[in-house]
N, C-alpha and C. Protein backbone atom coordinates (compact mmCIF):
# COMPACT_ATOMS: atom_id res chain seq x y z
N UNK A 1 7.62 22.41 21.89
CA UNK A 1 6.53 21.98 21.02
C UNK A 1 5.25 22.68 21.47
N UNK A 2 4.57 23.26 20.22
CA UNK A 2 3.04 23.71 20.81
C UNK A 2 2.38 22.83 20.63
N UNK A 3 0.86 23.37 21.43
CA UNK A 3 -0.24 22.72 21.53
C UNK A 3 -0.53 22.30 20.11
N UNK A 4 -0.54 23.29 19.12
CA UNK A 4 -0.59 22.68 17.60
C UNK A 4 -0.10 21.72 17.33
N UNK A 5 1.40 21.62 17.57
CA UNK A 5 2.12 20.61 17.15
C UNK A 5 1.69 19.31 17.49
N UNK A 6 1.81 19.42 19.17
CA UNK A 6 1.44 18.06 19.74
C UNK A 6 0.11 17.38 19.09
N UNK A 7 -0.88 18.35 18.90
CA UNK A 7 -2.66 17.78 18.32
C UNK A 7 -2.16 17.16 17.06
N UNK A 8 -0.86 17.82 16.10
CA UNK A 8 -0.73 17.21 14.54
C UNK A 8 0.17 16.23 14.81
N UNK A 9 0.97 15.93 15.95
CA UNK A 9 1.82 14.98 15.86
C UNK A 9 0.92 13.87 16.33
N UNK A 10 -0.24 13.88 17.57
CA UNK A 10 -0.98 12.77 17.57
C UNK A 10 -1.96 12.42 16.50
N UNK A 11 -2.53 13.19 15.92
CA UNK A 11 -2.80 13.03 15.09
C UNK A 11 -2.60 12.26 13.92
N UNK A 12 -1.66 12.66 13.36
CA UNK A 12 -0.56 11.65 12.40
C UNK A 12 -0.19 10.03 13.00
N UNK A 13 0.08 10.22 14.28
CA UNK A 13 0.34 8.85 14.89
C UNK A 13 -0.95 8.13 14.83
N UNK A 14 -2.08 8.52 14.95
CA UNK A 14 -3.19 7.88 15.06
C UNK A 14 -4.11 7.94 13.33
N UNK A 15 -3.38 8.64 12.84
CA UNK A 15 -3.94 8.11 11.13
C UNK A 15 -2.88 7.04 10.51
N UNK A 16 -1.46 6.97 11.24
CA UNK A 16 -0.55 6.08 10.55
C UNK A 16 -1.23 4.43 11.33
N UNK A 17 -1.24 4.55 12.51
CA UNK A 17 -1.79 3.19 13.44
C UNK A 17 -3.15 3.02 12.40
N UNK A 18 -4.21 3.64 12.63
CA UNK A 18 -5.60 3.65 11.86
C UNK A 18 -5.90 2.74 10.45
N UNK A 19 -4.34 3.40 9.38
CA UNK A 19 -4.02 2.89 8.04
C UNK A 19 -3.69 1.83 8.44
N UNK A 20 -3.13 1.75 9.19
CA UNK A 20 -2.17 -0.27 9.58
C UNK A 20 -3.16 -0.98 9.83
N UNK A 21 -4.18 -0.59 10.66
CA UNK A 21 -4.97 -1.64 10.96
C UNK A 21 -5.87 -1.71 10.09
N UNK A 22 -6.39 -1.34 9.17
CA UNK A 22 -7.30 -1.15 8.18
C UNK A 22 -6.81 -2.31 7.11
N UNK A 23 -5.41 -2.28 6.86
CA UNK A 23 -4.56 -3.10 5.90
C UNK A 23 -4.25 -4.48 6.63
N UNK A 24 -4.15 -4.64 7.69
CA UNK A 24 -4.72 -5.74 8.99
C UNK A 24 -6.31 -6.76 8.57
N UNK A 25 -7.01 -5.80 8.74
CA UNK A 25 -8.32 -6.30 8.79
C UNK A 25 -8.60 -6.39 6.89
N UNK A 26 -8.07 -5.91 6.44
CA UNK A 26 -8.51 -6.11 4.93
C UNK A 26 -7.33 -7.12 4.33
N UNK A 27 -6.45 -6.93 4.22
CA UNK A 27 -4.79 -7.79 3.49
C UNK A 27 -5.15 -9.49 4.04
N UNK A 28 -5.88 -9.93 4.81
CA UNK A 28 -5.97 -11.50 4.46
C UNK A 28 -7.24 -11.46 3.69
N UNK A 29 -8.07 -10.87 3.20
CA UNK A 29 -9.15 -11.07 2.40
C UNK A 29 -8.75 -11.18 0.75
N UNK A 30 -8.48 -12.52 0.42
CA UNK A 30 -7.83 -12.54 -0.72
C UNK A 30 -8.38 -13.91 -1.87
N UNK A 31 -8.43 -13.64 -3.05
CA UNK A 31 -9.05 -14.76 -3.86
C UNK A 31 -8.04 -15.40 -4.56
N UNK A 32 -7.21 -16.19 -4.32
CA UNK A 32 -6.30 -17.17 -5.14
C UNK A 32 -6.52 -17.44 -6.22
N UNK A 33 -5.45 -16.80 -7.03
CA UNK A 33 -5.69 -17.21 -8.87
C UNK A 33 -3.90 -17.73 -8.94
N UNK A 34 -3.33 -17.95 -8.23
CA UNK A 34 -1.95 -18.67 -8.80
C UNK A 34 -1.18 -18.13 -7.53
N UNK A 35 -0.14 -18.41 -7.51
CA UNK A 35 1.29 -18.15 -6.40
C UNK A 35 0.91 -16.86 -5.54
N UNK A 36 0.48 -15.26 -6.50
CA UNK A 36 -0.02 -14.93 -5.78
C UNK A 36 -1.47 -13.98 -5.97
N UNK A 37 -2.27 -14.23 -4.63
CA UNK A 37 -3.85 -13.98 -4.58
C UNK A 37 -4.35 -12.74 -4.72
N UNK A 38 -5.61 -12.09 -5.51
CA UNK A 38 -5.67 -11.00 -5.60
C UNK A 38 -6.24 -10.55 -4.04
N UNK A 39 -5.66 -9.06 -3.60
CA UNK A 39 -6.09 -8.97 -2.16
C UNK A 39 -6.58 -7.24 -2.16
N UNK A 40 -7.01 -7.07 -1.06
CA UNK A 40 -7.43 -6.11 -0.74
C UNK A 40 -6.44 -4.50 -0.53
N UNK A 41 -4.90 -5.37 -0.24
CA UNK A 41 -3.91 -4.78 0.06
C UNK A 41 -3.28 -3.69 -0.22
N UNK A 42 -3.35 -3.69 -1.89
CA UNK A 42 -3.17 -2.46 -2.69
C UNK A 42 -4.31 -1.37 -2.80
N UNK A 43 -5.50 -1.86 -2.62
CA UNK A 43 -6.28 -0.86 -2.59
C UNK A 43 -6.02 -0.01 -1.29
N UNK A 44 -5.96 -0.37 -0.54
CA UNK A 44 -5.72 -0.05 1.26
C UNK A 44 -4.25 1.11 0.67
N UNK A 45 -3.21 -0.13 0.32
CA UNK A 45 -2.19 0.78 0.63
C UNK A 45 -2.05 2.21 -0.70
N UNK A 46 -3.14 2.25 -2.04
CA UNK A 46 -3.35 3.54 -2.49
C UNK A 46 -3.89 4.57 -1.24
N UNK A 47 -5.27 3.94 -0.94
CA UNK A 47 -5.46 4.78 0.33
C UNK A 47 -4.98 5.61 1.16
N UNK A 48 -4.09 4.92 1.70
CA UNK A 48 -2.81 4.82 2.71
C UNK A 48 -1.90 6.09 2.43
N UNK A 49 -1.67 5.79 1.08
CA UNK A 49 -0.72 7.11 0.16
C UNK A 49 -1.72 8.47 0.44
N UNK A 50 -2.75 8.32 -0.26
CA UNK A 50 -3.89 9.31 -0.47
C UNK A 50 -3.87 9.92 1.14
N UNK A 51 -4.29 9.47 2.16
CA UNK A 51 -4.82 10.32 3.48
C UNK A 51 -3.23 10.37 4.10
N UNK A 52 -2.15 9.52 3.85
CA UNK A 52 -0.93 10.02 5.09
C UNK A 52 0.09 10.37 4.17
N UNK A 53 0.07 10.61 2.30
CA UNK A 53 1.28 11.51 2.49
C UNK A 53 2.81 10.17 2.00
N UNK A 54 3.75 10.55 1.36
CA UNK A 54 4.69 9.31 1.20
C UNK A 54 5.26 9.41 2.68
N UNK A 55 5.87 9.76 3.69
CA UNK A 55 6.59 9.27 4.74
C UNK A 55 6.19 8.63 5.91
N UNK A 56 4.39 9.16 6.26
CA UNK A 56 3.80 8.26 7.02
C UNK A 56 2.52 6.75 6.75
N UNK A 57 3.06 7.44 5.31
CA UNK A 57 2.03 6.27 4.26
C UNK A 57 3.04 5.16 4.62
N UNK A 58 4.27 5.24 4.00
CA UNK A 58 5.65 4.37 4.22
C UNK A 58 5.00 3.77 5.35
N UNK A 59 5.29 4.70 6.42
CA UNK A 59 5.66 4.28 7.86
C UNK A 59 4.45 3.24 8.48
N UNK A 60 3.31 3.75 7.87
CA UNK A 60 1.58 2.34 8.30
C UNK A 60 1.97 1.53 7.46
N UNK A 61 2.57 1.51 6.30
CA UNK A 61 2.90 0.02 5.80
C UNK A 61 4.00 -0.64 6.02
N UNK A 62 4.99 -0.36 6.82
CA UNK A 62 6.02 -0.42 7.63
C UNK A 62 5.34 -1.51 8.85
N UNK A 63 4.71 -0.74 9.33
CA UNK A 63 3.70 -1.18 10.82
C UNK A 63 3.12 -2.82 10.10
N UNK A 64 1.95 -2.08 9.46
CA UNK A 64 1.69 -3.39 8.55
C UNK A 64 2.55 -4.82 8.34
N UNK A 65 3.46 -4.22 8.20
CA UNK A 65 4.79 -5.76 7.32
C UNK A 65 5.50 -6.20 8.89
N UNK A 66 5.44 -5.53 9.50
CA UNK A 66 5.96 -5.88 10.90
C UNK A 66 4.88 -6.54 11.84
N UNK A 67 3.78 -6.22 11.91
CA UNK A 67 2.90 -7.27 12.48
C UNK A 67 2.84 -8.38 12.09
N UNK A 68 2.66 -8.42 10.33
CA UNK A 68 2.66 -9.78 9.72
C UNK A 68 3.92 -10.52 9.66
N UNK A 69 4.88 -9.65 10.40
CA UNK A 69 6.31 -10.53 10.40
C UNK A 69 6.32 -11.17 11.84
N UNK A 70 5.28 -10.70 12.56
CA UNK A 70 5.81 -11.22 14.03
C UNK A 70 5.07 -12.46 14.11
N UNK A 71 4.21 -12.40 12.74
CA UNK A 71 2.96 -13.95 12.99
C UNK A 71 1.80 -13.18 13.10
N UNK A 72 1.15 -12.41 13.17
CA UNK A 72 -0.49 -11.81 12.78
C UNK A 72 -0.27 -12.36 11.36
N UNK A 73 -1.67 -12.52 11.24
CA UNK A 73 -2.25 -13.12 10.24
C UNK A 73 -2.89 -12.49 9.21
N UNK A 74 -1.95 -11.19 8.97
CA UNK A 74 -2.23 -10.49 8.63
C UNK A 74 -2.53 -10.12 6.86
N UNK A 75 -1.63 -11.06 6.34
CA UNK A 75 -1.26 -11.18 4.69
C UNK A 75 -2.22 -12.18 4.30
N UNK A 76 -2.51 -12.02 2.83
CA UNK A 76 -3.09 -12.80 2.08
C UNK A 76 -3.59 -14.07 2.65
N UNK A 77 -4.91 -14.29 3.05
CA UNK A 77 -5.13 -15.88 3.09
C UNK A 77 -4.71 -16.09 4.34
N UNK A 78 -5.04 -14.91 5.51
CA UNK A 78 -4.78 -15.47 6.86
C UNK A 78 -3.45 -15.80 6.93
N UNK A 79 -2.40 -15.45 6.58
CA UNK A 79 -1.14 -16.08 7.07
C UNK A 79 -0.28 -14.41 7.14
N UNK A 80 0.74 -15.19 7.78
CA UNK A 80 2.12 -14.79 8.90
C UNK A 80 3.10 -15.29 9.29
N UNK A 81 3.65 -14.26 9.82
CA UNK A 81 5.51 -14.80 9.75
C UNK A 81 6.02 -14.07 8.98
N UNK A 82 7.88 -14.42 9.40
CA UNK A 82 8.54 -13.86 8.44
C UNK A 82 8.68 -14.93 7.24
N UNK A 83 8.27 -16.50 7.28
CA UNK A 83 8.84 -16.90 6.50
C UNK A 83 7.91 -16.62 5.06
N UNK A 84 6.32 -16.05 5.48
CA UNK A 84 5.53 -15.72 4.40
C UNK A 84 6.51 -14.50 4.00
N UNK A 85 7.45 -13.43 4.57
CA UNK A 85 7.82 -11.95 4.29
C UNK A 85 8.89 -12.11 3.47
N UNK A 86 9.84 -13.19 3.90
CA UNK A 86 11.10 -13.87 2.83
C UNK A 86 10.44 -14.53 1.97
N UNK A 87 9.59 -15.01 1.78
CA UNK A 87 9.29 -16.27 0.57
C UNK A 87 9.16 -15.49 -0.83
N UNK A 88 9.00 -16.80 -1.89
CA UNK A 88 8.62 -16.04 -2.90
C UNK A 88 8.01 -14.93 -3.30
N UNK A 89 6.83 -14.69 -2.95
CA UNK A 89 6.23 -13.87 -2.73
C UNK A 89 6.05 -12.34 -2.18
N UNK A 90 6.90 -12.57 -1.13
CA UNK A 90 7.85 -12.11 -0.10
C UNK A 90 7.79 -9.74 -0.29
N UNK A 91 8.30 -10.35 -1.49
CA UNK A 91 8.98 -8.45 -2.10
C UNK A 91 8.10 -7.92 -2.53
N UNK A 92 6.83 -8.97 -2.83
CA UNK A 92 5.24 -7.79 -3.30
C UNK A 92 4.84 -7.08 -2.37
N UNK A 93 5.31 -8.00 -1.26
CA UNK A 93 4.54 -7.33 0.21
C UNK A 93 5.59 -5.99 0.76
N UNK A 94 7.19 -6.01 0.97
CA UNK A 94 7.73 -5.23 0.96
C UNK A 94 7.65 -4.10 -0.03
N UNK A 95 7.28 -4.30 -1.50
CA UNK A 95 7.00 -3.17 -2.67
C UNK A 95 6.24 -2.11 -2.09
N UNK A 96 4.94 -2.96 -0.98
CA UNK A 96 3.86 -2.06 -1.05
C UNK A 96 4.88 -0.71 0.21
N UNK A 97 5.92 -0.60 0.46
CA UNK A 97 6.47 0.47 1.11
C UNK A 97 6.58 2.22 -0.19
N UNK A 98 7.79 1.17 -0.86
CA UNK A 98 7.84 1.90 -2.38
C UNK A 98 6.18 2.47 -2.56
N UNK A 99 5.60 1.48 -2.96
CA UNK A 99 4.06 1.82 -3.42
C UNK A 99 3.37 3.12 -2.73
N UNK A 100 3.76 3.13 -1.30
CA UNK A 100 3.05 4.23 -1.01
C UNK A 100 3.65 5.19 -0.39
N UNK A 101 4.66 5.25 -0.54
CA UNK A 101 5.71 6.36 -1.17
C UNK A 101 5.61 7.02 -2.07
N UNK A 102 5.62 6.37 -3.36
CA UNK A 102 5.01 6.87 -4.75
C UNK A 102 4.42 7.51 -4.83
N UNK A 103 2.97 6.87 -4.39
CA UNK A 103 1.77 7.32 -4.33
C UNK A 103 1.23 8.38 -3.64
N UNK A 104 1.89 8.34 -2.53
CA UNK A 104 2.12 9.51 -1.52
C UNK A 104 2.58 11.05 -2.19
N UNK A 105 3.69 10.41 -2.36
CA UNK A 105 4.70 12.01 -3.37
C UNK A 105 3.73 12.38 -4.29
N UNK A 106 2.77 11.47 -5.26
CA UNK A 106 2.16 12.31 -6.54
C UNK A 106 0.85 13.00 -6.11
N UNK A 107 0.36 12.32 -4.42
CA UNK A 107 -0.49 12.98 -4.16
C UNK A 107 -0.25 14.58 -3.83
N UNK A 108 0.56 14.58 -3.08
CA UNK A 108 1.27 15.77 -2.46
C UNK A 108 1.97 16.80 -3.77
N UNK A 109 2.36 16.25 -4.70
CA UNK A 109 3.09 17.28 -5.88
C UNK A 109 1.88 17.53 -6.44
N UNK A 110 1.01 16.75 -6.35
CA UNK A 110 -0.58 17.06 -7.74
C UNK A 110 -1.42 18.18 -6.76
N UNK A 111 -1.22 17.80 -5.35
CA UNK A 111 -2.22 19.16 -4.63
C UNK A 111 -3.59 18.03 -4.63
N UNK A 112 -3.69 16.69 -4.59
CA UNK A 112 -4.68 15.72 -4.31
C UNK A 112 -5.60 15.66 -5.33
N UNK A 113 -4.92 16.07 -6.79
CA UNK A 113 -5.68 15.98 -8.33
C UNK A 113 -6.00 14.66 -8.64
N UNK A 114 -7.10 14.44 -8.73
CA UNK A 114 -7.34 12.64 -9.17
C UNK A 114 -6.37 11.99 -10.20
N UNK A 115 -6.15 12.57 -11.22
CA UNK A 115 -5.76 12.24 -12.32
C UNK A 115 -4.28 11.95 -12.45
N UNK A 116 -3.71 12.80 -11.56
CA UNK A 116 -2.20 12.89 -11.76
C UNK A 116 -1.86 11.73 -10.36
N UNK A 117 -2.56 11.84 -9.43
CA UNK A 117 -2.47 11.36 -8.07
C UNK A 117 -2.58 9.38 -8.69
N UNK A 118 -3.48 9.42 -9.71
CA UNK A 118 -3.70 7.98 -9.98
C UNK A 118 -3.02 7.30 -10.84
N UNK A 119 -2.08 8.53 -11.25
CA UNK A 119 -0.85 8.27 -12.41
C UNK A 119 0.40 7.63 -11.77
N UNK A 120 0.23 8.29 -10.17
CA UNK A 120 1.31 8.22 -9.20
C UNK A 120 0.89 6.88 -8.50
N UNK A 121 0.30 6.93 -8.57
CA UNK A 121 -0.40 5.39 -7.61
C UNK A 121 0.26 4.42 -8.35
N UNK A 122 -0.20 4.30 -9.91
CA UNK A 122 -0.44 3.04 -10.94
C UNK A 122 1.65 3.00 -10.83
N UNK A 123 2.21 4.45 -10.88
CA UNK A 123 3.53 4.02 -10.84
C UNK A 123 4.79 3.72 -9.72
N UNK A 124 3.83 3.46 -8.64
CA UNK A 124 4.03 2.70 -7.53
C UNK A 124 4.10 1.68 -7.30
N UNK A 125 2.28 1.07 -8.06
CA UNK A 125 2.32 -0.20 -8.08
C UNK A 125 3.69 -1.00 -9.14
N UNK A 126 3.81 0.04 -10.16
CA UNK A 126 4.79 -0.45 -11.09
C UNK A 126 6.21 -1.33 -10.34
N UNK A 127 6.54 -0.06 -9.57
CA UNK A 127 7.53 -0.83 -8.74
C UNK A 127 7.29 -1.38 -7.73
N UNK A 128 6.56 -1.69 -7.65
CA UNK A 128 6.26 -2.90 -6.26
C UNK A 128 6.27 -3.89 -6.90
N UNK A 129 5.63 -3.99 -8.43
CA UNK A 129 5.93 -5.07 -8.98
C UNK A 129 6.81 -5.41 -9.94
N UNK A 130 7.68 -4.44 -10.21
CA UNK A 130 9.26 -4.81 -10.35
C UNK A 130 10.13 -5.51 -9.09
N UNK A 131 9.80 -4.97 -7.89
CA UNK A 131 10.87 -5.39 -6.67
C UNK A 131 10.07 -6.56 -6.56
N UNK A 132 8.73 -6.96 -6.74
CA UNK A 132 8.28 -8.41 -6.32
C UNK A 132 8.71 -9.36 -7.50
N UNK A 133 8.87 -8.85 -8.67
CA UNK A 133 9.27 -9.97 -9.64
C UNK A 133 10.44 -10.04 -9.79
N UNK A 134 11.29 -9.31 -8.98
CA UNK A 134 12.73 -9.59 -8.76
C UNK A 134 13.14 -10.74 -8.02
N UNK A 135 12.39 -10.33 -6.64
CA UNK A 135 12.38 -11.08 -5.52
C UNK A 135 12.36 -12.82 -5.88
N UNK A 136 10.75 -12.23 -6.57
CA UNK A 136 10.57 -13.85 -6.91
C UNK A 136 11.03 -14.59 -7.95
N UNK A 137 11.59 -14.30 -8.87
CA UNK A 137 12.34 -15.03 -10.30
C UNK A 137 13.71 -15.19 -8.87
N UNK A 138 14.22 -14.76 -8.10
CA UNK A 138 15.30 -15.11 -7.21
C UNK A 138 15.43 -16.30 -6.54
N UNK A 139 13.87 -16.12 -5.70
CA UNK A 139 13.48 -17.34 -4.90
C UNK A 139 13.07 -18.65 -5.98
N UNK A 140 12.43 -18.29 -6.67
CA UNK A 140 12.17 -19.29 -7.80
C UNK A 140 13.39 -19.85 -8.50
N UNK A 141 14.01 -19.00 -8.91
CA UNK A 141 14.81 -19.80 -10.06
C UNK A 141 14.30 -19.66 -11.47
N UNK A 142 13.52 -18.50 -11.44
CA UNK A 142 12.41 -18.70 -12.56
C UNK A 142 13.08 -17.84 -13.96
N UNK A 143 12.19 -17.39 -14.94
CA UNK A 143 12.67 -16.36 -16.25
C UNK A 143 11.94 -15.06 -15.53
N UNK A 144 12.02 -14.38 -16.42
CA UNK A 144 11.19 -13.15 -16.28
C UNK A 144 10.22 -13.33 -16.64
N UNK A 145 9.82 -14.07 -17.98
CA UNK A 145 8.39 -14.27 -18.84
C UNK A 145 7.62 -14.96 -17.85
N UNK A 146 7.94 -16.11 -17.15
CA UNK A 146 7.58 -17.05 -16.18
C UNK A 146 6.69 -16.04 -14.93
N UNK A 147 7.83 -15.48 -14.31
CA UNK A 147 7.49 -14.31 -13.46
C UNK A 147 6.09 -13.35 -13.62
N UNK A 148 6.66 -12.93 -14.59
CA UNK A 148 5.24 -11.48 -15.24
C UNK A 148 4.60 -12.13 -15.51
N UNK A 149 4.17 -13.37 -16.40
CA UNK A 149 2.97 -14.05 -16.42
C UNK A 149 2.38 -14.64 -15.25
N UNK A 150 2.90 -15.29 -14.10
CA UNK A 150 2.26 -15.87 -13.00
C UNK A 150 2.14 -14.37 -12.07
N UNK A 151 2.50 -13.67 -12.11
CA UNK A 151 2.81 -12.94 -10.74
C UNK A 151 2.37 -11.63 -11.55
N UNK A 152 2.01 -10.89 -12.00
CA UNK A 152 1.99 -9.39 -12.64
C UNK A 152 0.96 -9.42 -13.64
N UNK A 153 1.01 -9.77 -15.13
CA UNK A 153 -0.15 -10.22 -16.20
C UNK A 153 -1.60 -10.04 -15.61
N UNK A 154 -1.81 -11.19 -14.95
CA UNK A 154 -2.99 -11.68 -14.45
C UNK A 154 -3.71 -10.26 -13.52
N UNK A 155 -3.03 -9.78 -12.97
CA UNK A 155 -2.95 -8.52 -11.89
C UNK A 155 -3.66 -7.56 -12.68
N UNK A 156 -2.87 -6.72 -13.35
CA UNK A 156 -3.13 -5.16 -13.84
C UNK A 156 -4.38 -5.22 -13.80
N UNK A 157 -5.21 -6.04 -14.32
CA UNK A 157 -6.52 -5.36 -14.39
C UNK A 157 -7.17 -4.73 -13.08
N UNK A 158 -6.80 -6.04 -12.02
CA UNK A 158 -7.46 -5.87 -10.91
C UNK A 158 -6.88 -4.12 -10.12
N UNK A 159 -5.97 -4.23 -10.21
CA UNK A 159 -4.89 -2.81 -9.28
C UNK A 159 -4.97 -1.45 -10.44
N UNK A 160 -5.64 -1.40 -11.53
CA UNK A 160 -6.02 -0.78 -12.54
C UNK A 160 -7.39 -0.08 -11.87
N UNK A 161 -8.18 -0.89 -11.28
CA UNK A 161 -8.93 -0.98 -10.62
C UNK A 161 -8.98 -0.31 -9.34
N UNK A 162 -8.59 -0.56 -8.76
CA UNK A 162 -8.19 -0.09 -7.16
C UNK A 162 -7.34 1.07 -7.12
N UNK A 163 -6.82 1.21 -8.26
CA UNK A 163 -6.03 2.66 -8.59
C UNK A 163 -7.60 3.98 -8.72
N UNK A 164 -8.36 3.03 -9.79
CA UNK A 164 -9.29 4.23 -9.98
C UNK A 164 -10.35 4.51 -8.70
N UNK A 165 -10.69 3.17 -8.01
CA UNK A 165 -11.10 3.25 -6.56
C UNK A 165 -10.71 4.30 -5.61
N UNK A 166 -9.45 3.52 -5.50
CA UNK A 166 -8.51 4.61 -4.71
C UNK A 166 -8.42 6.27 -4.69
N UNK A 167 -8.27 6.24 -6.22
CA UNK A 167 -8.63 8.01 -6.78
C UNK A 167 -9.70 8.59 -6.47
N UNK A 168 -10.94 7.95 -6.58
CA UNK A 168 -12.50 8.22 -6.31
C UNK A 168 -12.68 8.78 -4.59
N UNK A 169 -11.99 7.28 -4.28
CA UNK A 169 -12.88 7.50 -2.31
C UNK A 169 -11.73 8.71 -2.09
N UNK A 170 -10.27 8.34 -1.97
CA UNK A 170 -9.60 8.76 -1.74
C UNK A 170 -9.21 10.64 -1.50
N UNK A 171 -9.82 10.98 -3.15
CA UNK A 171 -9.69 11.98 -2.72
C UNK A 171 -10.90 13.18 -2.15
N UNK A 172 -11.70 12.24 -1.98
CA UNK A 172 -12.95 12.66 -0.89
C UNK A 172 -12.72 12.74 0.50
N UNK A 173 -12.02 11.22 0.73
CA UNK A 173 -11.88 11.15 1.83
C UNK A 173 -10.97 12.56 2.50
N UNK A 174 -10.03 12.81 1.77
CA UNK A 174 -8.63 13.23 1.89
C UNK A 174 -9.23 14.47 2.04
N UNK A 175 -10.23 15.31 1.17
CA UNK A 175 -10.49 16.83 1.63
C UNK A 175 -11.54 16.96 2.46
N UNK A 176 -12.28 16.02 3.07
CA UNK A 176 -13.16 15.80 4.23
C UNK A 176 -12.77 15.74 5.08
N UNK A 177 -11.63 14.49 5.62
CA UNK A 177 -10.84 15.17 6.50
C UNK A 177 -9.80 16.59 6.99
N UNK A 178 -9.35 16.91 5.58
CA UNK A 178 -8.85 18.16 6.13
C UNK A 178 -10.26 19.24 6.32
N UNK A 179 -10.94 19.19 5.72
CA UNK A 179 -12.02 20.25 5.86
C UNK A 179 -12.40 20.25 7.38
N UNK A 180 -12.31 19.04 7.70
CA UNK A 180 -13.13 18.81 9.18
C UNK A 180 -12.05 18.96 10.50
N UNK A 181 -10.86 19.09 9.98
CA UNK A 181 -9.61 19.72 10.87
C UNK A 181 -8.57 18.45 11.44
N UNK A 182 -9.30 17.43 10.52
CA UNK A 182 -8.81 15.73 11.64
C UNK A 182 -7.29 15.56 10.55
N UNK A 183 -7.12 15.98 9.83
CA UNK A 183 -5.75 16.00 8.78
C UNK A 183 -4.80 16.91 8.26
N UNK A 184 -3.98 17.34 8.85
CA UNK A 184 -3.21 18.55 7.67
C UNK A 184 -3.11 18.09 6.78
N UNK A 185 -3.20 18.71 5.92
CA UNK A 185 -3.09 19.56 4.02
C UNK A 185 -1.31 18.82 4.00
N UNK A 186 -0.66 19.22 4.52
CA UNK A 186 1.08 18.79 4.20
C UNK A 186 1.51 18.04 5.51
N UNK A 187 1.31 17.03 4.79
CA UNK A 187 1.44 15.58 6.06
C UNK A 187 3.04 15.64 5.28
């Protein structure tokens, strides 16, 4: 391994830790409108996509779901555990892996184009909230209509939102850091 390598491999380790804790300190900041609360989470984890890329984007929200599984208090509304990670609720929080994966790949195929990058985001969130309204019509016992109206409906606007957020800071952030040498271009 060269000296290059080693600087991009710590590097990467310390933007994937960086993203986790960011989604730490932001993911219990959340406003309760039904089962589940709008949070900070998705904005973080567009982010997340945007500066690390789908495999180490994955991997900080990986980190993420594993702190809040050990009991950090890390999810929505100050809470933790696995039994918040199994519960109803449960697969929105696992989605956000998918999510920034997604989001990751369209950043990386678009070359960090707002437009296409936020196309990739919004169809991330899509399936995060397919695998969470799976999850939860499971745990529930519920319909689908039941589901998408309590759990999804109410949403879009807000993550509609945080998509175009996300696109804005994001891809500032994203060529500031590489400009300034703290990020490779092909994470």
């Amino acid at each position: 391994m060269t000296l290059k390598d080693h600087k991009q491999t710590v590097s990467h380790l310390t933007f994937t830790a960086l993203m986790a804790a960011v989604m730490c300190i932001l993911g219990p900041l959340s406003v309760p409108i039904g089962p589940i609360p709008v949070s900070l989470t998705n904005l973080v984890v567009c982010l997340t996509a945007w500066m690390l890329g789908p495999r180490l984007g994955s991997a900080s929200v990986a980190v993420y779901l594993m702190l809040g599984a050990v009991g950090l208090p890390v999810f929505s509304g100050y809470a933790g555990g696995l039994a918040k990670l199994l519960g109803p609720t449960g697969g929105y929080l696992i989605g956000f892996v998918a999510q920034a994966a997604i989001g990751g790949w369209a950043v990386e195929r678009s070359h960090g184009r707002p437009v296409w990058s936020g196309l990739g985001m919004a169809a991330g969130i899509a399936v995060s909230y397919a695998f969470g309204t799976a999850w939860f019509m499971v745990q529930m016992g519920c319909t689908l209509s039941y589901a998408l109206g309590v759990c999804v409906v109410p949403f879009i606007p807000f993550d509609l939102l945080k998509v175009v957020i996300s696109s804005g800071v994001g891809s500032v952030l994203r060529s500031r850091l590489i400009q300034a040498g703290l990020l490779n271009r092909d994470l």
